[in-house]
Structures are given as structure tokens and as C-alpha cells.
N, C-alpha and C. Protein backbone atom coordinates (compact mmCIF):
# COMPACT_ATOMS: atom_id res chain seq x y z
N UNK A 1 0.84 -1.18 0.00
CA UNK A 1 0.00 0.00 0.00
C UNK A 1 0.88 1.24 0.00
N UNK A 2 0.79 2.03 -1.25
CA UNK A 2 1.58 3.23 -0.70
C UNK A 2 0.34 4.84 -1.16
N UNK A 3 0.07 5.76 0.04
CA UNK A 3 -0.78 6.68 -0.14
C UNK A 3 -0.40 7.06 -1.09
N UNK A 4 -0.93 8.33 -1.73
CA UNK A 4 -0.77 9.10 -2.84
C UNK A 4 0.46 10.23 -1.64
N UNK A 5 1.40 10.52 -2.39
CA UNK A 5 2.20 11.63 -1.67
C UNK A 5 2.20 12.93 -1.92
N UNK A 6 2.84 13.69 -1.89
CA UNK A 6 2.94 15.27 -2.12
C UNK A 6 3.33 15.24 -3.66
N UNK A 7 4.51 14.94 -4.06
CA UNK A 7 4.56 14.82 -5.13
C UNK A 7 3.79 14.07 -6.41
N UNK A 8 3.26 13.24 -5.61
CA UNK A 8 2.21 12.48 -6.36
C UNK A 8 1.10 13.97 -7.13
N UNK A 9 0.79 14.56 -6.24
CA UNK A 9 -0.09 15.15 -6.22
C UNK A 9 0.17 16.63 -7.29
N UNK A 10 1.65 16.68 -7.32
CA UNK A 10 1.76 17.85 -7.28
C UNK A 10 2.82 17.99 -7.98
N UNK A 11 3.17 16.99 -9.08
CA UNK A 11 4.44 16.70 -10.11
C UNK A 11 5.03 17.80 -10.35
N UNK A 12 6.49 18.20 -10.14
CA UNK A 12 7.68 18.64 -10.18
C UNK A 12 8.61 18.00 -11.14
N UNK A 13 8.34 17.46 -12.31
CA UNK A 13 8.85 16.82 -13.48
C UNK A 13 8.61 17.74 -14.71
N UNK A 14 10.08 18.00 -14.91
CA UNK A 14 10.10 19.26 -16.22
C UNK A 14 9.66 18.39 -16.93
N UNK A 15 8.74 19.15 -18.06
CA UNK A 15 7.80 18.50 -19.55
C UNK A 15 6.32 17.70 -18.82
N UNK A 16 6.12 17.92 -17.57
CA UNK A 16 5.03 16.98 -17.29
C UNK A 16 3.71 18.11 -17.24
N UNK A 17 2.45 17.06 -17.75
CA UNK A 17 1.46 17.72 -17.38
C UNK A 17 0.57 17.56 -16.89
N UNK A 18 -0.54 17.82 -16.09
CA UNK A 18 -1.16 17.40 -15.04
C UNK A 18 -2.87 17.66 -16.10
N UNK A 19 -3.40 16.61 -16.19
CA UNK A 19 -4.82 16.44 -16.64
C UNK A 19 -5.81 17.82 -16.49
N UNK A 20 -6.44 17.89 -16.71
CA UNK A 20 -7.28 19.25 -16.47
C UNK A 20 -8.61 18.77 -15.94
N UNK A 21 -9.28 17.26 -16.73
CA UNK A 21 -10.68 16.75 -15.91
C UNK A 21 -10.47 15.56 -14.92
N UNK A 22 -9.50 16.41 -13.76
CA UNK A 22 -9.05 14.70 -12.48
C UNK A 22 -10.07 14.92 -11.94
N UNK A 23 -10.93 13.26 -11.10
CA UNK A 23 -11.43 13.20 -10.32
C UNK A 23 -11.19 13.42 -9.24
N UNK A 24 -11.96 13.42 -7.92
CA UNK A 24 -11.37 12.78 -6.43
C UNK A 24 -11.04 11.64 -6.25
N UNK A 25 -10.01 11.13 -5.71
CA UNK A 25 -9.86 9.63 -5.67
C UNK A 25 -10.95 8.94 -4.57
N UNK A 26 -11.39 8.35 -4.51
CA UNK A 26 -11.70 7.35 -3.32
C UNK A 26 -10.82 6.06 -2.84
N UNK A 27 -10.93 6.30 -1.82
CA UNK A 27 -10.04 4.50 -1.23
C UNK A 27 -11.17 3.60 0.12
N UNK A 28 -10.62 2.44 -0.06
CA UNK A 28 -11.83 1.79 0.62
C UNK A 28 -10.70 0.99 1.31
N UNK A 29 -10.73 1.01 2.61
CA UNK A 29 -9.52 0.43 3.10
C UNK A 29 -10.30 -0.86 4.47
N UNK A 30 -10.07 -2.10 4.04
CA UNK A 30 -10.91 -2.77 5.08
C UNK A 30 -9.13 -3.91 6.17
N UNK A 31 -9.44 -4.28 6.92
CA UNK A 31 -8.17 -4.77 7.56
C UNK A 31 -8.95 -5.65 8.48
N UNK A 32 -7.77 -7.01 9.32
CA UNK A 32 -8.44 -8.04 10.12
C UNK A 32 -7.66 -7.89 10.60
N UNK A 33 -7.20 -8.62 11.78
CA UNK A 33 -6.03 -9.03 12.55
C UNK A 33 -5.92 -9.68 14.14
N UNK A 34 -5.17 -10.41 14.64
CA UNK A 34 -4.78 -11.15 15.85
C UNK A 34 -3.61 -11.05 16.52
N UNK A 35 -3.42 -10.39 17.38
CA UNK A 35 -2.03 -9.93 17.71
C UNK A 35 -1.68 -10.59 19.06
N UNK A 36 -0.42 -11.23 20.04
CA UNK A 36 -0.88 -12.09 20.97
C UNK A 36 0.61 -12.43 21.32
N UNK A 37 0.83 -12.48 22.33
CA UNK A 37 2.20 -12.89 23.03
C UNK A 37 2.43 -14.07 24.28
N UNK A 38 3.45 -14.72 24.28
CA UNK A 38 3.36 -15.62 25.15
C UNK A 38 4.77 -15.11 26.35
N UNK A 39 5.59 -15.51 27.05
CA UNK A 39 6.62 -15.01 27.66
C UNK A 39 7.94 -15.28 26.85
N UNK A 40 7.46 -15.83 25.51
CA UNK A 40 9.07 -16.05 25.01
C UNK A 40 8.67 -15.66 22.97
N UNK A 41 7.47 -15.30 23.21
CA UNK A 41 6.88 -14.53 21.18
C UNK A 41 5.74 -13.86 21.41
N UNK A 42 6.22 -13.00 20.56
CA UNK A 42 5.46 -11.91 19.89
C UNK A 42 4.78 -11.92 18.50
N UNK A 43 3.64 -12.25 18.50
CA UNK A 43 3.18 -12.35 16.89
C UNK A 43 2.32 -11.50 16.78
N UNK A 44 1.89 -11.09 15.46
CA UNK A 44 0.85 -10.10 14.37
C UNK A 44 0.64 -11.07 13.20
N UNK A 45 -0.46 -11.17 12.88
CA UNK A 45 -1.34 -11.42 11.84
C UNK A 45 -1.99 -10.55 11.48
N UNK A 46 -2.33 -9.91 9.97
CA UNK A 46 -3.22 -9.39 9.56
C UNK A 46 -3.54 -9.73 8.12
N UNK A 47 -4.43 -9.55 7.83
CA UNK A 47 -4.95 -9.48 6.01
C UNK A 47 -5.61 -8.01 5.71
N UNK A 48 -5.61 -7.69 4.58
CA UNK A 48 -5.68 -6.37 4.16
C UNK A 48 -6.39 -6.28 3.11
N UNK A 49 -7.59 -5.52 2.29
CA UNK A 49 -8.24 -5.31 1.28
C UNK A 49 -8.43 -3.61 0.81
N UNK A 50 -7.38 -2.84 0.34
CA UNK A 50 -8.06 -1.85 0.00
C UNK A 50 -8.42 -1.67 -1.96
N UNK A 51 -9.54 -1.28 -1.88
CA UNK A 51 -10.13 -0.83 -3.33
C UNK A 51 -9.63 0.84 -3.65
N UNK A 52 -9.48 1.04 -4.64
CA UNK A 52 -9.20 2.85 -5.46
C UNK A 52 -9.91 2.52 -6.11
N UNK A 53 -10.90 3.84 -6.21
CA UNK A 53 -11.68 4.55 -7.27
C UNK A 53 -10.67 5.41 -7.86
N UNK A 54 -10.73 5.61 -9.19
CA UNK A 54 -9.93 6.82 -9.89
C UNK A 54 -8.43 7.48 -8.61
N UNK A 55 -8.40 6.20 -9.00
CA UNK A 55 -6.51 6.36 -8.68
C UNK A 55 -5.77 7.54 -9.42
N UNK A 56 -4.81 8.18 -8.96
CA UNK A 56 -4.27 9.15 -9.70
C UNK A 56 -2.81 8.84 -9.96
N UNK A 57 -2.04 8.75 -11.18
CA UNK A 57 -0.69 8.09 -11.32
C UNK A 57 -0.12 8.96 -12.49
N UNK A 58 0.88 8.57 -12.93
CA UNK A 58 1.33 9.09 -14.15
C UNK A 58 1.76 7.74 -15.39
N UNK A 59 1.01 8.53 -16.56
CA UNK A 59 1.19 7.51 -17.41
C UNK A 59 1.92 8.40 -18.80
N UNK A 60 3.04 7.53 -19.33
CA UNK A 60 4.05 8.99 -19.71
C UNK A 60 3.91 10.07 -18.69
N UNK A 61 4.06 11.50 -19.61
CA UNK A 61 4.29 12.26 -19.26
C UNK A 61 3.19 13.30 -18.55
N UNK A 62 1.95 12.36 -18.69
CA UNK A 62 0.84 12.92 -18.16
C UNK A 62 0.22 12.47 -16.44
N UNK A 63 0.10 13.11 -16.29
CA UNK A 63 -0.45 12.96 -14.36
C UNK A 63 -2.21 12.98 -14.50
N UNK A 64 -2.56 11.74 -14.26
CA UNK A 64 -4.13 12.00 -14.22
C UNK A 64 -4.98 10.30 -14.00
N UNK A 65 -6.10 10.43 -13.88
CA UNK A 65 -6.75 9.17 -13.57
C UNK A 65 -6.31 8.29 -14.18
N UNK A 66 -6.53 7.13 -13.40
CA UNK A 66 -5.32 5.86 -13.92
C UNK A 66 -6.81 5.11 -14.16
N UNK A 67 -7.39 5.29 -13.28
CA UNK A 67 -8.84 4.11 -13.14
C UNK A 67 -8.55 3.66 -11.54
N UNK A 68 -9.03 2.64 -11.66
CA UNK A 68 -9.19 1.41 -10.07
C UNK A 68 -8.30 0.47 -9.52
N UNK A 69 -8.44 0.18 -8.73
CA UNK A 69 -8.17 -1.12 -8.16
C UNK A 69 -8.02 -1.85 -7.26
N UNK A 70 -7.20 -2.61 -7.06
CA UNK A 70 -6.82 -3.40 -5.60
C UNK A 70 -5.59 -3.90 -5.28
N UNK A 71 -5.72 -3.44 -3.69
CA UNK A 71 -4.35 -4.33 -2.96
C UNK A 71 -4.64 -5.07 -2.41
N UNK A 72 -4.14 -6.29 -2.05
CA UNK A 72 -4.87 -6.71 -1.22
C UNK A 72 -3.94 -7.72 -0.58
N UNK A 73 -3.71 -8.44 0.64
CA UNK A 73 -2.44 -9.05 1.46
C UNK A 73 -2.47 -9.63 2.52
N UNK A 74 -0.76 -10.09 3.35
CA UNK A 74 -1.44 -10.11 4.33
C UNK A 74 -0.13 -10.18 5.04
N UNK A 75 0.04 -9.36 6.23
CA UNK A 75 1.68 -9.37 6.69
C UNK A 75 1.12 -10.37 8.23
N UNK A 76 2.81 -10.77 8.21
CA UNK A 76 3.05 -11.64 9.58
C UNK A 76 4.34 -11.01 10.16
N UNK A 77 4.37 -10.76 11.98
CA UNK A 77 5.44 -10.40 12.14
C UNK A 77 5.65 -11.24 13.62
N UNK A 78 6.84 -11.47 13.83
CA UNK A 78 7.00 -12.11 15.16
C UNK A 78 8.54 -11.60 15.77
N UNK A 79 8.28 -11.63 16.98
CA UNK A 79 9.84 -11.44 17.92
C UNK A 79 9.91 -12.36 18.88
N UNK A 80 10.96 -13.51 18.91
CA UNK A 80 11.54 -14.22 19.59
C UNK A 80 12.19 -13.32 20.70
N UNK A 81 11.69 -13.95 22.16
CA UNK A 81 12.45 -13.32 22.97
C UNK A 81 13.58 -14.33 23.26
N UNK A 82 14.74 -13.80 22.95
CA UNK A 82 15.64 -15.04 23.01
C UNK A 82 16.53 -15.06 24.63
N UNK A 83 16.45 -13.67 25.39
CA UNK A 83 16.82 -13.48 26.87
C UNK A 83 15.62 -14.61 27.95
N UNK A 84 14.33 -14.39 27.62
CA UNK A 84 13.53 -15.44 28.44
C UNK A 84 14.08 -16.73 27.79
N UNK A 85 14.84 -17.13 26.96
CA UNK A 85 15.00 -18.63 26.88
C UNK A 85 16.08 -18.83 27.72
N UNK A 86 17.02 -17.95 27.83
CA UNK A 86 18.42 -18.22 28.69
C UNK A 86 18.86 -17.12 29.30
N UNK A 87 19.58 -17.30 30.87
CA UNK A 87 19.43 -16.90 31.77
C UNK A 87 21.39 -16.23 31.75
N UNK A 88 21.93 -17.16 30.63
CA UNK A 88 23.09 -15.93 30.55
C UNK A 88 22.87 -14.91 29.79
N UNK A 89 21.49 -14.93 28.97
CA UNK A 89 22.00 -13.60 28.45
C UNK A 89 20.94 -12.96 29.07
N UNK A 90 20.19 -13.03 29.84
CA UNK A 90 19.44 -12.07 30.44
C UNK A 90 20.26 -11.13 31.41
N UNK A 91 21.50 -11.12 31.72
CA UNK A 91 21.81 -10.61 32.80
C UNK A 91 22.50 -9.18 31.79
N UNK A 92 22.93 -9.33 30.71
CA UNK A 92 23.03 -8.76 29.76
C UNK A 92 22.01 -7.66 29.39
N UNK A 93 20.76 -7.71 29.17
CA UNK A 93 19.73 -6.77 28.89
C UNK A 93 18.67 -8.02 27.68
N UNK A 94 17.75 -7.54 27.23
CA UNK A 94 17.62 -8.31 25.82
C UNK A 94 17.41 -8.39 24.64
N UNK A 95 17.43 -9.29 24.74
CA UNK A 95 17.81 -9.99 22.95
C UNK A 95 16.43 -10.66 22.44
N UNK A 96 16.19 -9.51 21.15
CA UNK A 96 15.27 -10.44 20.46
C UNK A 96 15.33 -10.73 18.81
N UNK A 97 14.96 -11.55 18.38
CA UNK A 97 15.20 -11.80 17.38
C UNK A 97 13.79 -11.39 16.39
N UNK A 98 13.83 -10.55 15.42
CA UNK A 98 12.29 -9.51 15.17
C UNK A 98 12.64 -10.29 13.47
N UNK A 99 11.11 -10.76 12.65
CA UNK A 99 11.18 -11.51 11.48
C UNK A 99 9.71 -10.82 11.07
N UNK A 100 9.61 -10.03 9.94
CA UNK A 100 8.25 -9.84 9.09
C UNK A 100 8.46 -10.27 7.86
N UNK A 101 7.11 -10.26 7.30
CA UNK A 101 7.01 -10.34 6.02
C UNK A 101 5.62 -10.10 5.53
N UNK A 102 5.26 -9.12 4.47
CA UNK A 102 4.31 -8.67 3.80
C UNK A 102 4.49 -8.92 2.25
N UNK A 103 3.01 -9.49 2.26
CA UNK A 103 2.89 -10.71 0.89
C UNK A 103 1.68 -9.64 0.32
N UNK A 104 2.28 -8.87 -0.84
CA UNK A 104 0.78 -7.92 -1.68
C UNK A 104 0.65 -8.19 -3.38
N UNK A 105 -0.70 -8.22 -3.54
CA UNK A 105 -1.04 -8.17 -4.98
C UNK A 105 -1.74 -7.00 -4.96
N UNK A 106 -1.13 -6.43 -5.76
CA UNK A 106 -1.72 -4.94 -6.19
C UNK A 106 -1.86 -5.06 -7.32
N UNK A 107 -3.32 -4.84 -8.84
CA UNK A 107 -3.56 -4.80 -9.25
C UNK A 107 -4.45 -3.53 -9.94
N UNK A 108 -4.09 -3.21 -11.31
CA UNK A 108 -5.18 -2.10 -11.82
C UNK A 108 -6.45 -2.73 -12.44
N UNK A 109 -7.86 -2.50 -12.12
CA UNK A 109 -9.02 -3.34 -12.38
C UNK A 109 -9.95 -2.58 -13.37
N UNK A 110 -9.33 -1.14 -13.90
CA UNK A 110 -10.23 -0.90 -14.96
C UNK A 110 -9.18 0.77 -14.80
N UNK A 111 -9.51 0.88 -16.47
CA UNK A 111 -8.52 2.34 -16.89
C UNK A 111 -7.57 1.63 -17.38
N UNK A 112 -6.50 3.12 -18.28
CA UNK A 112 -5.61 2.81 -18.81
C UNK A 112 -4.49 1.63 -18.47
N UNK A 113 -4.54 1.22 -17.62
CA UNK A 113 -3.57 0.80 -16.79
C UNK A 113 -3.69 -0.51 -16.40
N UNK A 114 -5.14 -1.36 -17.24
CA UNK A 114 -6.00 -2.32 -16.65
C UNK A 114 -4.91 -3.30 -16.63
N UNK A 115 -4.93 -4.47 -15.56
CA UNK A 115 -4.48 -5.76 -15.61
C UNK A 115 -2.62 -5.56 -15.18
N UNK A 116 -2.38 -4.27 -15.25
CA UNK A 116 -1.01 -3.94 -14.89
C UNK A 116 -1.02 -4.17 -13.32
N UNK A 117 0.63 -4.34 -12.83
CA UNK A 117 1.06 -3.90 -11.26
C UNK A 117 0.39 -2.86 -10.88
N UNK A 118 0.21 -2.41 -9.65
CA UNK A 118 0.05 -0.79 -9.39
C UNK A 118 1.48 -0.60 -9.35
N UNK A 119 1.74 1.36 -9.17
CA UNK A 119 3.14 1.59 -8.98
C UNK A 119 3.32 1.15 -6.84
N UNK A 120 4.96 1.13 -7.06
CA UNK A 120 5.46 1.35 -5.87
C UNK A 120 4.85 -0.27 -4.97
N UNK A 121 4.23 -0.85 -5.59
CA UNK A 121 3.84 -2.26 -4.77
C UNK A 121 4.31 -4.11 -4.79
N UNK A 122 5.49 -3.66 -4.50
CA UNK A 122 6.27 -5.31 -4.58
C UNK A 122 5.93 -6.24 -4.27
N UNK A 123 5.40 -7.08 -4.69
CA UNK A 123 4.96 -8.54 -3.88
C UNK A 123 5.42 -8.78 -2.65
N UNK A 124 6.66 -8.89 -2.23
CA UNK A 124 6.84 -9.00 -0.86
C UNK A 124 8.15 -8.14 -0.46
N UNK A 125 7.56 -7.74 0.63
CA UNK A 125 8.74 -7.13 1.65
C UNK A 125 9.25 -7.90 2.69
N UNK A 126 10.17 -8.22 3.31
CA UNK A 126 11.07 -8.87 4.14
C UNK A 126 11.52 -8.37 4.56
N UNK A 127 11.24 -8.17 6.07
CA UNK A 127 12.47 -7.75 7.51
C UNK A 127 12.76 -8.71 8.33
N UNK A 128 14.25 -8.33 8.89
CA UNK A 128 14.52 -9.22 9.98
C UNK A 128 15.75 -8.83 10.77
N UNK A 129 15.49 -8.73 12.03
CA UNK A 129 16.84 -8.22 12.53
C UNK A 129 17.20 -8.78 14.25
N UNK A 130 18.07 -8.33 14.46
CA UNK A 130 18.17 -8.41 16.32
C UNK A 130 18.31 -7.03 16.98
N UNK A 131 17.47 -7.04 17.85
CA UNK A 131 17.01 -6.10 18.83
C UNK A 131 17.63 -6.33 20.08
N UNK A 132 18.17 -5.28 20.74
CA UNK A 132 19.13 -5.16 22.11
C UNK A 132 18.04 -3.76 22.58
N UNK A 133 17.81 -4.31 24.29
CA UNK A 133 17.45 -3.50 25.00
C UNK A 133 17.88 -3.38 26.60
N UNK A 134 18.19 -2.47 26.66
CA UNK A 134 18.58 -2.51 27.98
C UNK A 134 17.62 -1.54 28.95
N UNK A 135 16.80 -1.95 30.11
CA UNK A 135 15.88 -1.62 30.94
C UNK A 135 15.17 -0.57 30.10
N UNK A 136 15.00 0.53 30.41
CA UNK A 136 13.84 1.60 29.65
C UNK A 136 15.29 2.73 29.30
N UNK A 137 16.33 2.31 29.25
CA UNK A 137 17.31 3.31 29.09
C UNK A 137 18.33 3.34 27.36
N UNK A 138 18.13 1.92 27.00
CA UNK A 138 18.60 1.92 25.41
C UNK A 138 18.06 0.43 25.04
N UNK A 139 18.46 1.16 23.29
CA UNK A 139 17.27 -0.02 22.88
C UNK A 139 18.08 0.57 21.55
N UNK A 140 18.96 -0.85 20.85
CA UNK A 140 19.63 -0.75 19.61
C UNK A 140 19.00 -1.91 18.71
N UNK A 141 19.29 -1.56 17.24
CA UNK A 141 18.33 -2.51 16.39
C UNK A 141 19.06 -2.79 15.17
N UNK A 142 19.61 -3.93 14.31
CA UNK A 142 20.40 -4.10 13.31
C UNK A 142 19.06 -4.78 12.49
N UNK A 143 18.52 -3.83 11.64
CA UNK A 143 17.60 -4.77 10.94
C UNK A 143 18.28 -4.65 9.54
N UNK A 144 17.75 -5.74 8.62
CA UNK A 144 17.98 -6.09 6.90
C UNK A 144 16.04 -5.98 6.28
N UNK A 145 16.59 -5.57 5.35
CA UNK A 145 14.74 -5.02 4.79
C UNK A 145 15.14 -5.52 3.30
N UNK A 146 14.54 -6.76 2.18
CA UNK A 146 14.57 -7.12 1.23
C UNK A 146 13.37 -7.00 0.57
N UNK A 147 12.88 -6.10 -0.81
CA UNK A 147 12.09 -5.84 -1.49
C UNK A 147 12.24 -6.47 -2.53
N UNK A 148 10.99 -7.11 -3.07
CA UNK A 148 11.01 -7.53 -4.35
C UNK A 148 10.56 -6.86 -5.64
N UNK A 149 11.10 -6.88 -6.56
CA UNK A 149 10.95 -5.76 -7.75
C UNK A 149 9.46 -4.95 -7.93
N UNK A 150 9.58 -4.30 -8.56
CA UNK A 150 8.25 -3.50 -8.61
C UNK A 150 8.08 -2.53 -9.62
N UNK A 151 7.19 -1.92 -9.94
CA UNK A 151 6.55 -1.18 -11.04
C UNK A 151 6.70 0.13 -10.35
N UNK A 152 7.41 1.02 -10.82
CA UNK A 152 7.41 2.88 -10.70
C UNK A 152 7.41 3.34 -11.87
């Protein structure tokens, strides 16, 4: 899912031109989810459905209604507490071990653009890292973030 941004809105691309009859976009954004911890994980579940009415994008050099469509997904995230499993490294501060992943099909469902990717929406994103905290006073984080190709 990525909103429409400032620039989206408001193209700063020498030779570009911005439509003269744009609609308002609409978005329909619906979401589920289960979130739930035990003394040694942390999990998130969710699934995701949002619909666009008259999406606004650029096609060439023109900025203007793209048409419709959908995203639609579903991310999982979990943190291993790896200090509640062992008692040498708790004395240390802790250690967790943090793993997501967001799985999206973004599709255009009518307009120029029909049956294409949307922009900016990769099938999946991938994080994963280790997390150090020490009492409420520091809290360091080495994460890796892997995107899979995508349409801009």
C-alpha cells in the first residue's frame, strides 16, 4: 500500500502535465487481525483489502486518472524473545530476534492501466533483525529489509 504523496499530487517533473478533468480519488480500506504474546513470542497477523476509485498516477508524461483497483495481502510479524529462553543472556539486557514479512497483490481493475502492477507495490517485503534492549534506558536494532521488484 503506498498513499498518494505530495509529489504524487503535485508533479515537479520538467515537460510533465497534469490532466485538467481529475477526479477525487476514493479509497476503501478494510483490515483483520490477531495480535498475541506468550513469555518467550510476539506475533501479528493481519490481512488487508483496500479498493481505489480513480486512482491518480502518471502515465508517460501525463499525471491523471489511472482508473481502479486493488491491494490486497497479508503481513506476519514475530519477535523471539531469546533473553527469556536463557538466563546468561538475560543478565546482559535483551535480545530479540524480530522476522516480518508482507505478501501484496496490487492490481489495476479498470482504466488505462487495466491488468497492470500498481506503482510502488512489490509482492513481498522482508524484515529481519536483532534487537538489544537494555531496561527503559537503550534499545539498539540491526535490521535487513529485502524488497522484491516492482513497477514505478
Amino acid at each position: 500500500y503506498k498513499p498518494i504523496t505530495y509529489q504524487d499530487a503535485l508533479p515537479l517533473i520538467n515537460g510533465a502535465t497534469v490532466s485538467e478533468d481529475i477526479d477525487p480519488s476514493k479509497i476503501y480500506n478494510y483490515e483483520i487481525g490477531y495480535r498475541g504474546q506468550t513469555d518467550k513470542l510476539n506475533w501479528d497477523v493481519s490481512a488487508f483489502f483496500i479498493r481505489y476509485e480513480n486512482k491518480f498516477g502518471q502515465v508517460g508524461t501525463n499525471f491523471q486518472n489511472t482508473g481502479a483497483g486493488t491491494n490486497k495481502g497479508i503481513d506476519l510479524a514475530t519477535e523471539l524473545k531469546l533473553s527469556q529462553m536463557s538466563d546468561s543472556l538475560k543478565k546482559y539486557g535483551n535480545f530479540n530476534l524480530y522476522g516480518n514479512i508482507s505478501l501484496l497483490e496490487a492490481k489495476y481493475t479498470r482504466g488505462s492501466l487495466k491488468d497492470n502492477q500498481a506503482q510502488y507495490a512489490p509482492e513481498t517485503i522482508t524484515r529481519a533483525g536483532l534487537i538489544y534492549s537494555k531496561e527503559n534506558k537503550l534499545k539498539v536494532a540491526l535490521m535487513g529489509v529485502m524488497v522484491a521488484g516492482h513497477y514505478g
